[in-house]
N, C-alpha and C. Protein backbone atom coordinates (compact mmCIF):
# COMPACT_ATOMS: atom_id res chain seq x y z
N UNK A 1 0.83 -1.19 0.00
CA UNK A 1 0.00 0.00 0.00
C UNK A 1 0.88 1.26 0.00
N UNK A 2 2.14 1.18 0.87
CA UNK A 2 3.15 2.20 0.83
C UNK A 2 3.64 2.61 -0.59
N UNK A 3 4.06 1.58 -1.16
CA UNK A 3 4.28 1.69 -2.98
C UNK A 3 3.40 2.64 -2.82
N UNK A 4 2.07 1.95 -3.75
CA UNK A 4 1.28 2.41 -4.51
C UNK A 4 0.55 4.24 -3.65
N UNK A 5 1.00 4.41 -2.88
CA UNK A 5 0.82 5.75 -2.32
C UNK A 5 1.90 6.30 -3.18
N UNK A 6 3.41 5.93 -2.92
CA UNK A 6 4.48 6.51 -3.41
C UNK A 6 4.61 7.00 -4.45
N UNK A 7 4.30 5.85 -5.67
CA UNK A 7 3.77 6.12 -6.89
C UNK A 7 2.99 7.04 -7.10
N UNK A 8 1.78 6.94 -6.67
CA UNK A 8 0.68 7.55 -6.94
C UNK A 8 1.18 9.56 -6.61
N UNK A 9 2.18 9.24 -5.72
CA UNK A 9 2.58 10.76 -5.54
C UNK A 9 3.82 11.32 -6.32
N UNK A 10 4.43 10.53 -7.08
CA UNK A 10 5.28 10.56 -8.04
C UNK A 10 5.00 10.98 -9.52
N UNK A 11 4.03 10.50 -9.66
CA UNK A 11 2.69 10.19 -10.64
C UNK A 11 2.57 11.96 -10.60
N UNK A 12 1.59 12.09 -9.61
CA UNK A 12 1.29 13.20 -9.41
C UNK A 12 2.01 14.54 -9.49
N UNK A 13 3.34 14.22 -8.94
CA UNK A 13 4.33 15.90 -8.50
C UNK A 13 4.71 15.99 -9.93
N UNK A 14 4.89 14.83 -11.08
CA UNK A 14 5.10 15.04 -12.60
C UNK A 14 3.81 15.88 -13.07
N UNK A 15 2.69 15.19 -12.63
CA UNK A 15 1.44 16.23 -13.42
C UNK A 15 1.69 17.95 -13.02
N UNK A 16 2.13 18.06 -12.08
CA UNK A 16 1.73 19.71 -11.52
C UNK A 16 3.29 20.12 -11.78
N UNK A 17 4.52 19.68 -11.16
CA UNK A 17 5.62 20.67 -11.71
C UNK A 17 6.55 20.34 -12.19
N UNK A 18 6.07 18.58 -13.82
CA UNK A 18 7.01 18.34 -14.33
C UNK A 18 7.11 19.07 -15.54
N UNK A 19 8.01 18.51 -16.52
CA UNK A 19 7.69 19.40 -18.16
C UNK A 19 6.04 19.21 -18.73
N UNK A 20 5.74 20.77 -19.12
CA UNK A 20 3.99 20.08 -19.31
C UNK A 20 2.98 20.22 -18.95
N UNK A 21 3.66 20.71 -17.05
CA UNK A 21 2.87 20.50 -15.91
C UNK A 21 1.35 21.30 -15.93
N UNK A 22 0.74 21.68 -15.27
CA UNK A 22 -0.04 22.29 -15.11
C UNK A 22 0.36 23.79 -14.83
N UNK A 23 0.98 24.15 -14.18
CA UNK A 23 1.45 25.45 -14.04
C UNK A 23 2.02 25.93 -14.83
N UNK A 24 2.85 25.13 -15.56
CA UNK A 24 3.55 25.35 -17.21
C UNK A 24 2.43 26.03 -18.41
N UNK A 25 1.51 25.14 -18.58
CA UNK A 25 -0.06 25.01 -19.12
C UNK A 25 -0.48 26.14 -18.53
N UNK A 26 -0.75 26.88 -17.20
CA UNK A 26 -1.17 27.62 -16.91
C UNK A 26 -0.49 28.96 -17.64
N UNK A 27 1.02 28.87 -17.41
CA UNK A 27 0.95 30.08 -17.56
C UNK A 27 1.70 30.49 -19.32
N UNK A 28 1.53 29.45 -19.89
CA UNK A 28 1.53 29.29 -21.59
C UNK A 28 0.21 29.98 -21.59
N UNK A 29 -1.07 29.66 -21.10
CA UNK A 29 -2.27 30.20 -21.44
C UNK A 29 -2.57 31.92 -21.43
N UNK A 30 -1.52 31.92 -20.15
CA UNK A 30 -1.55 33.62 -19.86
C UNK A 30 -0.46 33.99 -21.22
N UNK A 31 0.24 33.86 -21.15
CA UNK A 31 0.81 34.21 -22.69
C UNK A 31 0.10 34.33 -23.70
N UNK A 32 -0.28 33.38 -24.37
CA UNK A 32 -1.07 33.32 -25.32
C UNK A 32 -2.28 34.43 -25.57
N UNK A 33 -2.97 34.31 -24.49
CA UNK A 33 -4.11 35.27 -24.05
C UNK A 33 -3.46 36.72 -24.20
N UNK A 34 -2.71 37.19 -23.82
CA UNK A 34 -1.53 38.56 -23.79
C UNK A 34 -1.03 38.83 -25.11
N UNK A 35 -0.44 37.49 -26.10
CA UNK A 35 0.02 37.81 -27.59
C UNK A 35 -1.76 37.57 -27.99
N UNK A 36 -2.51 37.55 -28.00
CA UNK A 36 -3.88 37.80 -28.37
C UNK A 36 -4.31 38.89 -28.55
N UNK A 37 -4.18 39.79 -27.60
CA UNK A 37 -4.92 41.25 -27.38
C UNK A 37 -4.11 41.85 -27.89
N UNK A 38 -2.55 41.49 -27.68
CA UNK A 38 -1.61 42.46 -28.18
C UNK A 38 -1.76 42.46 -30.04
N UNK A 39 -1.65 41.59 -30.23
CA UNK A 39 -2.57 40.89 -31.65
C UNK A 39 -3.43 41.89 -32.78
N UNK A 40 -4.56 41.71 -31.93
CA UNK A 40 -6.05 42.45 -32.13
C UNK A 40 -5.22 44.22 -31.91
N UNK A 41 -4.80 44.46 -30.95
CA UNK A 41 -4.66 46.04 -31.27
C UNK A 41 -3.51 46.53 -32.49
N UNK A 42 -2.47 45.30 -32.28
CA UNK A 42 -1.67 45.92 -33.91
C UNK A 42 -2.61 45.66 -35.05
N UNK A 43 -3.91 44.76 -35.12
CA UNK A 43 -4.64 44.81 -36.53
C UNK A 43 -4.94 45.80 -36.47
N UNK A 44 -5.74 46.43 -35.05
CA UNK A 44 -6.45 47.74 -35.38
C UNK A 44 -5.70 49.03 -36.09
N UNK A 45 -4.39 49.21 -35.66
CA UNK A 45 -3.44 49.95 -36.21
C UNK A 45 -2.89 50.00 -37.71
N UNK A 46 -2.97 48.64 -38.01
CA UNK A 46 -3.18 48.36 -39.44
C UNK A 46 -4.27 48.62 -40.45
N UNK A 47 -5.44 48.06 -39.90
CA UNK A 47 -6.45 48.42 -40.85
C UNK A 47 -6.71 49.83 -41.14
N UNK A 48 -6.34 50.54 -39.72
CA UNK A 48 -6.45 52.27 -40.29
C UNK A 48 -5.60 52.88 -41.04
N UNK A 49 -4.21 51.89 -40.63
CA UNK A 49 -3.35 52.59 -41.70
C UNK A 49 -3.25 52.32 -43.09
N UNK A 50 -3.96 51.36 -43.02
CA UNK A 50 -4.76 50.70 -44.48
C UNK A 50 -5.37 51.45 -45.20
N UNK A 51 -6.31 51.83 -44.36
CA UNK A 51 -7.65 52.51 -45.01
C UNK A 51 -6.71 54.20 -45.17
N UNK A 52 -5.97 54.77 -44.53
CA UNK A 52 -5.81 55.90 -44.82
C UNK A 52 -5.13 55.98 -45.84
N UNK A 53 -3.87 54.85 -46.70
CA UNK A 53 -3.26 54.67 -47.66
C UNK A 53 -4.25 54.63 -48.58
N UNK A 54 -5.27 53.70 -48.75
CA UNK A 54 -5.99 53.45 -49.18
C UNK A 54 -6.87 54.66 -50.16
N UNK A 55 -7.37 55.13 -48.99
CA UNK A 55 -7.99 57.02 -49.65
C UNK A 55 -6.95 57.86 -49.94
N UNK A 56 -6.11 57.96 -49.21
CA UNK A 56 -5.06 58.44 -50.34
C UNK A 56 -4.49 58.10 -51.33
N UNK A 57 -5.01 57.31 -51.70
CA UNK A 57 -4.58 57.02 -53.44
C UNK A 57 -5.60 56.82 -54.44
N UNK A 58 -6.75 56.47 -53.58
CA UNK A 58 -8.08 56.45 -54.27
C UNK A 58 -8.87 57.58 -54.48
N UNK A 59 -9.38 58.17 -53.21
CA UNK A 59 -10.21 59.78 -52.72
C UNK A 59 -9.13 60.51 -53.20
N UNK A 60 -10.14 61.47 -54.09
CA UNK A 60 -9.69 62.73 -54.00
C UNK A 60 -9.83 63.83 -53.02
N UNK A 61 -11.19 63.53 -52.18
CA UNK A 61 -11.18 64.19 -50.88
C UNK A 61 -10.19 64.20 -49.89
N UNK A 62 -9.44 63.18 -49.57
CA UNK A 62 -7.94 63.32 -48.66
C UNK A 62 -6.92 64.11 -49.21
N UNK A 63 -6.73 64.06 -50.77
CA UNK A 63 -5.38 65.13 -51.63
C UNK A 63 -6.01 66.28 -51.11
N UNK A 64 -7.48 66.65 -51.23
CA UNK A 64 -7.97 68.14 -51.51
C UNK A 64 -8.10 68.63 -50.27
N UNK A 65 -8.68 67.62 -48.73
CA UNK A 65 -8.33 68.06 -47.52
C UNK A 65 -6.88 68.81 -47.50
N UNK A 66 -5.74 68.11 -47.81
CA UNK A 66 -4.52 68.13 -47.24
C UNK A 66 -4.04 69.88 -48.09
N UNK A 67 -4.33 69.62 -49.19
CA UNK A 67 -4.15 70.86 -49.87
C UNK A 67 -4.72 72.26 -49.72
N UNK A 68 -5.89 72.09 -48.97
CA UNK A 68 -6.87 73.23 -48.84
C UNK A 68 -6.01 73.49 -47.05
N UNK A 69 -5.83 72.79 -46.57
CA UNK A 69 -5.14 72.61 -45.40
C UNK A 69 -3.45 73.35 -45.24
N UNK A 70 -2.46 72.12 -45.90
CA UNK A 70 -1.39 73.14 -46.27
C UNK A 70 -0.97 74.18 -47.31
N UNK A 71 -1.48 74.34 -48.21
CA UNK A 71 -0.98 75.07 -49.37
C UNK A 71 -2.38 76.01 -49.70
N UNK A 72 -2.74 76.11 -49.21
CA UNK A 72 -4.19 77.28 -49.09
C UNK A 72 -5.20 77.22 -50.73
N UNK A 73 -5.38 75.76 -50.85
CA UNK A 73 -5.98 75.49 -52.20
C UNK A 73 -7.68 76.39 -51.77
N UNK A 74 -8.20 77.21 -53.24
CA UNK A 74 -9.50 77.71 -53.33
C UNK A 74 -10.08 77.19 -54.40
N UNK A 75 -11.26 76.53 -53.90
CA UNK A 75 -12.17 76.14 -55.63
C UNK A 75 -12.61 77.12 -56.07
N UNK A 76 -12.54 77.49 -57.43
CA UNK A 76 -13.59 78.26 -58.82
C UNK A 76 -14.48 78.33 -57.66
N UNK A 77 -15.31 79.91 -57.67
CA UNK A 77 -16.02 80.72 -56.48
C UNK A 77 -15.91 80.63 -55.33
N UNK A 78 -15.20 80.05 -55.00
CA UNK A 78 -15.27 79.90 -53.33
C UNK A 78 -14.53 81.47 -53.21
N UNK A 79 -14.94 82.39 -51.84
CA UNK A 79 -14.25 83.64 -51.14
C UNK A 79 -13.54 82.86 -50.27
N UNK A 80 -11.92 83.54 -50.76
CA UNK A 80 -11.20 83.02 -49.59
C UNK A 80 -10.80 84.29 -48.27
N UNK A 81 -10.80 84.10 -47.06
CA UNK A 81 -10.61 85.05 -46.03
C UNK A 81 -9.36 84.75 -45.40
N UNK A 82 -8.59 86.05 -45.16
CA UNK A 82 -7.52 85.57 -44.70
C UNK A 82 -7.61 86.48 -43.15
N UNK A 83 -7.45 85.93 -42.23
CA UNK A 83 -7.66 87.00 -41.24
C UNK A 83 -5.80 87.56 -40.66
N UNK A 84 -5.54 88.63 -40.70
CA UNK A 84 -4.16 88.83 -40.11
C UNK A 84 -4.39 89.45 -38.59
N UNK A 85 -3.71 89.41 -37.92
CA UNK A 85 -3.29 89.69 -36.82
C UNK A 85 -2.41 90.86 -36.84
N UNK A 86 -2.80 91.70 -36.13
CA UNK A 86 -2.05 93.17 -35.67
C UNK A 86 -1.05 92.75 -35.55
N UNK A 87 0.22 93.82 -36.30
CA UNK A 87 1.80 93.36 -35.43
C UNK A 87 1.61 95.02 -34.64
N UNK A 88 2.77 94.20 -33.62
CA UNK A 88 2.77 95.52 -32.51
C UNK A 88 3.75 95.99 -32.91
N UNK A 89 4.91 95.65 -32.91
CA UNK A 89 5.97 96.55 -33.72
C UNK A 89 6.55 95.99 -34.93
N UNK A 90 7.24 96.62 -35.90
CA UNK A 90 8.17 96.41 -36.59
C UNK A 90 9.55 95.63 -36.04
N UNK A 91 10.37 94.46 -36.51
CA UNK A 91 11.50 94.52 -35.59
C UNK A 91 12.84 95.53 -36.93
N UNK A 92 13.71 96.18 -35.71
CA UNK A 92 14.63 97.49 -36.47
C UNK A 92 15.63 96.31 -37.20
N UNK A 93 15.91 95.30 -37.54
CA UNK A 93 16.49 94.80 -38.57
C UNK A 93 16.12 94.71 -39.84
N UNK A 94 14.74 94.99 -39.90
CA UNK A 94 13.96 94.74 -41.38
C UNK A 94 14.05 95.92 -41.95
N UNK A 95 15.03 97.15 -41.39
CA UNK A 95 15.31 98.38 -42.28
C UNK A 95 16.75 98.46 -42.27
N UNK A 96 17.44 97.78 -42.14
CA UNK A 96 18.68 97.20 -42.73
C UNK A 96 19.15 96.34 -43.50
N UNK A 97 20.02 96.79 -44.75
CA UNK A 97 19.37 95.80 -45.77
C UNK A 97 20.28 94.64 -45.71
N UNK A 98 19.87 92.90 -45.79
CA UNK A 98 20.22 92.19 -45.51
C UNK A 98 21.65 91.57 -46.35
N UNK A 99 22.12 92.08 -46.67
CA UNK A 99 23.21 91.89 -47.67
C UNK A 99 24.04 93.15 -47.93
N UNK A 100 25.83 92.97 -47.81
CA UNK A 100 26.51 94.61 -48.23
C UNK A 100 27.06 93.96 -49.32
N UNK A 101 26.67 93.21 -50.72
CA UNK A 101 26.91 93.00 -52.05
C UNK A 101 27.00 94.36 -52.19
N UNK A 102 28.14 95.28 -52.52
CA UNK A 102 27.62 96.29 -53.70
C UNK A 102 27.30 96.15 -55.07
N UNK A 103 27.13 94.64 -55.36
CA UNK A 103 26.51 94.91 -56.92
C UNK A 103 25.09 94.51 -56.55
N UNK A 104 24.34 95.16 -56.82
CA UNK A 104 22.63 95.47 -56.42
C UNK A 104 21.59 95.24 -57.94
């Protein structure tokens, strides 16, 4: 009966902390589960950067955003407004002329 206890606990300490074990298994699962999510949020990062390549080469609405945006594009009738801002002073370098080339 001593054996078969012995065994039976030999048996056992292999199931829980041999190669394999259960705690092994356990925490392969937490991994897995972790490269999962991590997973799913680089697709999400992809598919948008998908889709934004995507309209930018397809839409002309993304060229014409970006253009009306940096380079101050106006469609045929559109009024364009430019609003300026008061300067408070002049600065005294801009009446000195930036170059002593005497050939002018």
């Amino acid at each position: 009966m001593l054996a078969l206890m012995a065994l039976l606990l030999a048996l056992q300490s292999k199931l829980w902390f041999g190669d394999g074990g259960w705690f092994e298994a356990k925490e392969l699962r937490q991994t897995v589960s972790d490269q999962r999510a991590e997973n799913a949020r680089l697709q999400q990062r992809n598919d948008a950067l998908s889709a934004e390549v995507e309209d930018l080469k397809s839409g002309e609405s993304a060229v014409e955003e970006r253009a009306r945006s940096e380079l101050g594009m106006v469609k045929p009738g559109e009024t364009f407004y430019r609003v300026v801002e008061p300067e408070s002073a002049k600065p005294a370098a801009s009446a000195t002329p930036a170059t002593t080339d005497p050939v002018q």
